[in-house]
N, C-alpha and C. Protein backbone atom coordinates (compact mmCIF):
# COMPACT_ATOMS: atom_id res chain seq x y z
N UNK A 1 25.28 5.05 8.16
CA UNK A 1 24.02 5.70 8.44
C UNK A 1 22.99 4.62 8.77
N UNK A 2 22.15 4.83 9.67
CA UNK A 2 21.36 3.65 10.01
C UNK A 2 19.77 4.89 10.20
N UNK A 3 18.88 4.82 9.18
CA UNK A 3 17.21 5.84 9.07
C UNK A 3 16.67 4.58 10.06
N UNK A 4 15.90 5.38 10.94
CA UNK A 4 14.85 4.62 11.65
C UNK A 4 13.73 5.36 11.25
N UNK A 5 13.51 6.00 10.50
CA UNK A 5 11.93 7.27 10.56
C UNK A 5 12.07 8.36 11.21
N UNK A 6 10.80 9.19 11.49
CA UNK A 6 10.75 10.73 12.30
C UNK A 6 9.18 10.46 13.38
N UNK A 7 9.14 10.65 14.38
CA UNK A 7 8.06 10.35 14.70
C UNK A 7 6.63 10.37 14.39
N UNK A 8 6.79 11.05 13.29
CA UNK A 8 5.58 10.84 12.38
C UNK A 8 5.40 9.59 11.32
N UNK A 9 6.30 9.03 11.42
CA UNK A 9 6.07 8.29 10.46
C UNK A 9 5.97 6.95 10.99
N UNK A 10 5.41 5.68 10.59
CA UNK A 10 5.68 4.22 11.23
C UNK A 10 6.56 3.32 10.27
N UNK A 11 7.02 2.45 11.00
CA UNK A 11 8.09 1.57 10.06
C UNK A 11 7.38 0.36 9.39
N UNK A 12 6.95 0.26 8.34
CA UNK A 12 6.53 -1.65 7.27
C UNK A 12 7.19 -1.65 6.52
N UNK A 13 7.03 -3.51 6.67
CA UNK A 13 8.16 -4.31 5.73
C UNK A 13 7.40 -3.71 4.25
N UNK A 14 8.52 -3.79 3.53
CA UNK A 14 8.29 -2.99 2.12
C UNK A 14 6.80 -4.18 1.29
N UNK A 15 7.34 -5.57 1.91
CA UNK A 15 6.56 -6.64 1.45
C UNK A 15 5.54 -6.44 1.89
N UNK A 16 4.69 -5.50 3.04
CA UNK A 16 3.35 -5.21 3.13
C UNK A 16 2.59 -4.07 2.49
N UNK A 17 3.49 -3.46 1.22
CA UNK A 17 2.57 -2.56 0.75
C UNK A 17 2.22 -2.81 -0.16
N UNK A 18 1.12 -2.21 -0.46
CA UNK A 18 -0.23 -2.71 -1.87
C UNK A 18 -0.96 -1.13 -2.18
N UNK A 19 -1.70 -1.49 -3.25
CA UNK A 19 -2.09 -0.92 -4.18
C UNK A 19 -2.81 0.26 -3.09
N UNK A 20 -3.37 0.24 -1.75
CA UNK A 20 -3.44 1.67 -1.03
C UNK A 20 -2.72 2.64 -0.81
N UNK A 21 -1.19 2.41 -1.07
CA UNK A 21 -0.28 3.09 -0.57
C UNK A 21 0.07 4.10 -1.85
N UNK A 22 -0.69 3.55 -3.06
CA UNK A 22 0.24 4.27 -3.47
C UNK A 22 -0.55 6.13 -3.82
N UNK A 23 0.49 6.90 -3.90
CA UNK A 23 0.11 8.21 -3.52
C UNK A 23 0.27 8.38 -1.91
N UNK A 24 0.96 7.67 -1.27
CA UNK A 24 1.76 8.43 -0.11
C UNK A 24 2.69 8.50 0.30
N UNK A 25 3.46 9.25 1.03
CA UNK A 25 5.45 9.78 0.91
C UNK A 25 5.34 8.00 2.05
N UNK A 26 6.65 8.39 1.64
CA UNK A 26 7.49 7.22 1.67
C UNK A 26 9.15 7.50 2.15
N UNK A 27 9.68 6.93 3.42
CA UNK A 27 11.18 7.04 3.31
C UNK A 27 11.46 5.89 3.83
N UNK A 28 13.08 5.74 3.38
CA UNK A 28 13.52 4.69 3.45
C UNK A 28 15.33 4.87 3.13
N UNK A 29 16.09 3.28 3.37
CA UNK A 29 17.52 3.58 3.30
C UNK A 29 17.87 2.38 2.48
N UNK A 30 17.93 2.53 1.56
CA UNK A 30 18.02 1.54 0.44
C UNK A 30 19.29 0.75 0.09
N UNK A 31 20.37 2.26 0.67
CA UNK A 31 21.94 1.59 0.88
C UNK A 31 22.23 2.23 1.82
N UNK A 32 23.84 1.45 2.20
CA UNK A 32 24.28 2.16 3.62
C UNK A 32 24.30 3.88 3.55
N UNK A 33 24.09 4.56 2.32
CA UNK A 33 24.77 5.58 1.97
C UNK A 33 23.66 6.74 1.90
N UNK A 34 22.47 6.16 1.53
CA UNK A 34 21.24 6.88 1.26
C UNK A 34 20.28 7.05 1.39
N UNK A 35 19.69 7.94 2.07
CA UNK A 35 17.75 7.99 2.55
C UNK A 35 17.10 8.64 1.51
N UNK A 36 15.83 8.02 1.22
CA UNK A 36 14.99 8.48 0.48
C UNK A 36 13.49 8.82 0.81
N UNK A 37 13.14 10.13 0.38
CA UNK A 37 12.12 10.39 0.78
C UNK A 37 11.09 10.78 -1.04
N UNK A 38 10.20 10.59 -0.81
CA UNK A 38 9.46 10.41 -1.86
C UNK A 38 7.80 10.49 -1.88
N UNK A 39 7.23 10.45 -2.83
CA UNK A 39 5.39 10.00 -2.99
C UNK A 39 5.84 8.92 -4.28
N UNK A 40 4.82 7.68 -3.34
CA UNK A 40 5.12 6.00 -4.26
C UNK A 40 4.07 6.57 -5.48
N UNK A 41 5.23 6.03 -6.42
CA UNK A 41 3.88 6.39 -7.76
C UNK A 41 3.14 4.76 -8.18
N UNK A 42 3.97 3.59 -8.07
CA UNK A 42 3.47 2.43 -8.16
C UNK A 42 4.38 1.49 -7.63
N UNK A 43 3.99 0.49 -6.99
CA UNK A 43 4.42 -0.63 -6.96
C UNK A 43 4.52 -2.41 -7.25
N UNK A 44 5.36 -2.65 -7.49
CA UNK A 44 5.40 -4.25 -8.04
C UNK A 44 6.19 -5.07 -7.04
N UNK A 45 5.80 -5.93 -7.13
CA UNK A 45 6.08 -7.43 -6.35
C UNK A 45 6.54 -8.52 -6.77
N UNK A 46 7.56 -9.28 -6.22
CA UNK A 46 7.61 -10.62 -6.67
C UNK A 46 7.59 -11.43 -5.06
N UNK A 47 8.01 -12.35 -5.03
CA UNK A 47 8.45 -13.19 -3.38
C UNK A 47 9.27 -12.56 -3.32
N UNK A 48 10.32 -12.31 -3.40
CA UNK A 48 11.73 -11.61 -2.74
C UNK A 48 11.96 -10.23 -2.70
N UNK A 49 11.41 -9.70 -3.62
CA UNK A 49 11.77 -8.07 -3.77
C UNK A 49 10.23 -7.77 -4.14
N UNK A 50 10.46 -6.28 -3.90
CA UNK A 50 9.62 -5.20 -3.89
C UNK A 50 10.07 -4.01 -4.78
N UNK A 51 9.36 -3.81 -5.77
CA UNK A 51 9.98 -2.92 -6.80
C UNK A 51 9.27 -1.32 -6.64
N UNK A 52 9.86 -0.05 -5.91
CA UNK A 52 9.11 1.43 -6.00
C UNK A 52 9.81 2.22 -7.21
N UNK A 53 8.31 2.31 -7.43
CA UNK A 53 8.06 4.29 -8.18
C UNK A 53 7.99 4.87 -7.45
N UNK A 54 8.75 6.40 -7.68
CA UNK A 54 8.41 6.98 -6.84
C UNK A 54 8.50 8.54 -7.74
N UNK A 55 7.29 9.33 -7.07
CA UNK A 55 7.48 10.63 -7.77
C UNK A 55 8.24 11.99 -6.61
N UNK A 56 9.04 12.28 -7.23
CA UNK A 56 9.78 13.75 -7.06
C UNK A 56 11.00 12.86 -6.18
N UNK A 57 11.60 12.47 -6.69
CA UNK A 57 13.14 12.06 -6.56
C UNK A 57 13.65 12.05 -7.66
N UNK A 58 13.31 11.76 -8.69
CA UNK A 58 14.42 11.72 -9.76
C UNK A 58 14.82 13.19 -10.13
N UNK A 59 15.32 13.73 -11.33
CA UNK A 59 16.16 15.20 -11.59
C UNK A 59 17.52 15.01 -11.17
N UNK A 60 17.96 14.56 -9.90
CA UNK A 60 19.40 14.98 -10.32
C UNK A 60 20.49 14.16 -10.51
N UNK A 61 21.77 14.52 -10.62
CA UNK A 61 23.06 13.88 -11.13
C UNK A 61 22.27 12.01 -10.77
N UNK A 62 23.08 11.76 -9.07
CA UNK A 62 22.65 10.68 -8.78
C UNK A 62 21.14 10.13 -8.25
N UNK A 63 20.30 10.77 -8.55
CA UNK A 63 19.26 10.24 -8.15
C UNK A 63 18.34 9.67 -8.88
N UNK A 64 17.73 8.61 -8.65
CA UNK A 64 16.43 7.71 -9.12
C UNK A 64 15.42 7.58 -8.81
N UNK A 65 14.28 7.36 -9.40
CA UNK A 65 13.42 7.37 -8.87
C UNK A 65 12.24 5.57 -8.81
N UNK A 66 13.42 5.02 -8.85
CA UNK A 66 12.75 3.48 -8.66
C UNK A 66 13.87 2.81 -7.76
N UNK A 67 13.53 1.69 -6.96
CA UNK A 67 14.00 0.99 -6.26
C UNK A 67 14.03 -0.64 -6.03
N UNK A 68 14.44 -0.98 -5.98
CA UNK A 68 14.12 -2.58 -5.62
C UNK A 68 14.44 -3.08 -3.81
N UNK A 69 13.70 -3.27 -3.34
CA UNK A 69 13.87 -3.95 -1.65
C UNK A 69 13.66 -5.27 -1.34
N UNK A 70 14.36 -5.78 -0.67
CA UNK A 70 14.27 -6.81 -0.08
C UNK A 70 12.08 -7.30 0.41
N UNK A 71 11.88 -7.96 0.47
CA UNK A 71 10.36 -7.80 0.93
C UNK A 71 10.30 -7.42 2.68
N UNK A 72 11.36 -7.55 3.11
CA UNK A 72 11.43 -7.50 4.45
C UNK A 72 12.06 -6.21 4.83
N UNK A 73 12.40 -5.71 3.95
CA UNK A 73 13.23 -3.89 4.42
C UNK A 73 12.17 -3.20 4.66
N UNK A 74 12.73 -2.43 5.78
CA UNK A 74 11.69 -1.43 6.65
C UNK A 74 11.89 0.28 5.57
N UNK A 75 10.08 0.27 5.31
CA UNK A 75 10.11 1.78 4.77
C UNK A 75 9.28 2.36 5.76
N UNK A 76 8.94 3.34 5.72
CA UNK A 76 8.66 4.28 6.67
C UNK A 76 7.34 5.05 5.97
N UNK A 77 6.07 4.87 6.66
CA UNK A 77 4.61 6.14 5.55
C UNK A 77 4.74 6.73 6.87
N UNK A 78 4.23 7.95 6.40
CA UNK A 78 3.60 8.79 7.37
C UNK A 78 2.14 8.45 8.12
N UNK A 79 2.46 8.34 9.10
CA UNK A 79 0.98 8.34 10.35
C UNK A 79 -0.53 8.73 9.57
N UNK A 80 -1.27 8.24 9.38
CA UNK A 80 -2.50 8.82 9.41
C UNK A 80 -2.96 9.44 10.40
N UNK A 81 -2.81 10.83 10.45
CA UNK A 81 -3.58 11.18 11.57
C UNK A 81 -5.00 11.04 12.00
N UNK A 82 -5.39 11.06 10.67
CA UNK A 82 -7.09 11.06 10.90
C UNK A 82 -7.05 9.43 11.55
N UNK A 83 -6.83 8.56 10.80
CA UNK A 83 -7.39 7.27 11.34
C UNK A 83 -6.81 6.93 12.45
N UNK A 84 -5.65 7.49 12.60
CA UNK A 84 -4.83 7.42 14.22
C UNK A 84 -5.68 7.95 15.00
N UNK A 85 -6.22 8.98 15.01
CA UNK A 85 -7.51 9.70 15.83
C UNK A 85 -8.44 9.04 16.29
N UNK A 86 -9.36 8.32 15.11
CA UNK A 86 -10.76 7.33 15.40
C UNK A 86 -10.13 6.26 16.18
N UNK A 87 -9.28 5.46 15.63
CA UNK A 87 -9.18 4.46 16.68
C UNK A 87 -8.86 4.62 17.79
N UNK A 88 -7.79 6.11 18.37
CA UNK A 88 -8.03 6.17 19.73
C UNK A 88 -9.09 6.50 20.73
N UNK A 89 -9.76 7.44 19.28
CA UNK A 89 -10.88 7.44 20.23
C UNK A 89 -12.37 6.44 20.65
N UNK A 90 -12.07 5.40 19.84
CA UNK A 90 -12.82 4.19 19.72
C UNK A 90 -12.19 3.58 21.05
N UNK A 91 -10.73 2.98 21.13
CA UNK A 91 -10.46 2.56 22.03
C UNK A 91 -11.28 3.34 23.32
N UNK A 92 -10.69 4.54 23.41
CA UNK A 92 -11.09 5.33 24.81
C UNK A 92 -12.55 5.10 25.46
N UNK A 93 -13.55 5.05 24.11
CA UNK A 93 -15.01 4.95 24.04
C UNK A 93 -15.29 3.51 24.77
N UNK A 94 -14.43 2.63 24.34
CA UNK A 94 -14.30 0.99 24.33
C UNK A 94 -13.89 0.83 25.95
N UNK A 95 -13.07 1.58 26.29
CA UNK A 95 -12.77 1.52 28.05
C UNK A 95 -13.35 2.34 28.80
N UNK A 96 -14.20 3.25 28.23
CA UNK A 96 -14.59 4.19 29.05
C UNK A 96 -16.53 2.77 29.32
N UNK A 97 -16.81 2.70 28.33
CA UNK A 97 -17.95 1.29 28.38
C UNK A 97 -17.21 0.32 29.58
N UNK A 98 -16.42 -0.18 29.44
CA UNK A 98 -15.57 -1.60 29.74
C UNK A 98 -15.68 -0.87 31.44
N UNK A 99 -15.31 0.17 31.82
CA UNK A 99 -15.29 0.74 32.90
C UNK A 99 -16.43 0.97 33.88
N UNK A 100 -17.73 1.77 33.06
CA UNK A 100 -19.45 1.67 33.52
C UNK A 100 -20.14 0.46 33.24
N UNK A 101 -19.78 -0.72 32.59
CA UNK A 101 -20.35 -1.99 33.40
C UNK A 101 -19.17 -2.56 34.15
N UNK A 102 -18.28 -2.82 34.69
CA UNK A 102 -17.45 -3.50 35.66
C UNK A 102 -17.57 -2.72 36.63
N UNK A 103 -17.94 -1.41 36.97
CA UNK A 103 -18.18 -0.61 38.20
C UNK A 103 -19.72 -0.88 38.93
N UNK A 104 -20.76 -1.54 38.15
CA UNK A 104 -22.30 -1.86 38.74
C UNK A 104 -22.98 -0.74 38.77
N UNK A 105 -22.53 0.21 37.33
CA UNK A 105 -23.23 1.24 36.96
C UNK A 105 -24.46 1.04 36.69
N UNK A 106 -25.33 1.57 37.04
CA UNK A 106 -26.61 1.20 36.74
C UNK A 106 -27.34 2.17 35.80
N UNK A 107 -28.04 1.60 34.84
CA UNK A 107 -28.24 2.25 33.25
C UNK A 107 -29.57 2.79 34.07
N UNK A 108 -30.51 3.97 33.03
CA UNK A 108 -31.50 4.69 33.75
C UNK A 108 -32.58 4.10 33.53
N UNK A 109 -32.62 2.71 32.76
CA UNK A 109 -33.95 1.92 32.79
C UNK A 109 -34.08 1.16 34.15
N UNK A 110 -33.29 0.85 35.19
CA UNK A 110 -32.79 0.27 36.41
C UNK A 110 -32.94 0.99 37.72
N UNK A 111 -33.35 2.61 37.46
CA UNK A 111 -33.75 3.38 38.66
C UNK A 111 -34.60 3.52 39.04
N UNK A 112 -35.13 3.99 40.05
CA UNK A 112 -36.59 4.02 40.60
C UNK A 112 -36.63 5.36 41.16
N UNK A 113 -38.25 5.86 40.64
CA UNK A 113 -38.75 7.06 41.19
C UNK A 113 -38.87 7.22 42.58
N UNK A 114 -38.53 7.97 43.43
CA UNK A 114 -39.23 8.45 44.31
C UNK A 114 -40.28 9.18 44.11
N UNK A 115 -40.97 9.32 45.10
CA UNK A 115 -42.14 10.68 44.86
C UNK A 115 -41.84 11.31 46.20
């Protein structure tokens, strides 16, 4: 089995998450055998590994609800939509500017009356 995510979701190294993340789902493939999907309840760190809590995985036969990762294994959060939103629309705002001065738009302090 090889998890890449769902298009909602983006892929970081497990070694970039911190104390924001936690309280949001989370998936990931921890062994060749198993995907996990989850909400991080806490996480710990050393240099090499990355240690998850996680809430609503544990209950059955084989399942756990903590993990240890490599710092470099790819987990998967879900997209912010909201902040995915602002920045595109910042960008857009940012080229739509970048566009009315490189064209010799002329702002309305720069016009002249006729009569």
């Amino acid at each position: 089995m090889d998890y890449t995510g769902s298009q909602s979701e983006k892929a970081v190294p497990a070694g970039e998450l911190d104390r924001s993340h936690v309280g949001h789902t989370v998936s990931f493939q921890p062994n060749e055998f198993t995907v996990v999907f989850g909400k991080i309840a806490g996480i710990a760190r050393t240099e090499a590994m990355v240690y998850l809590s996680l809430d609503g995985v544990s209950g059955g036969t084989h399942l756990k609800d903590e993990y240890d990762l490599p710092v470099g294994h790819s987990v998967y959060l879900q997209v912010d939509v909201m902040s995915n939103a602002e920045s595109t629309i910042k960008d857009l705002f940012g080229k739509v500017q970048e566009n009315l001065r490189g064209s010799g738009h002329k702002g309305s302090d720069e016009r002249t009356d006729r009569l």
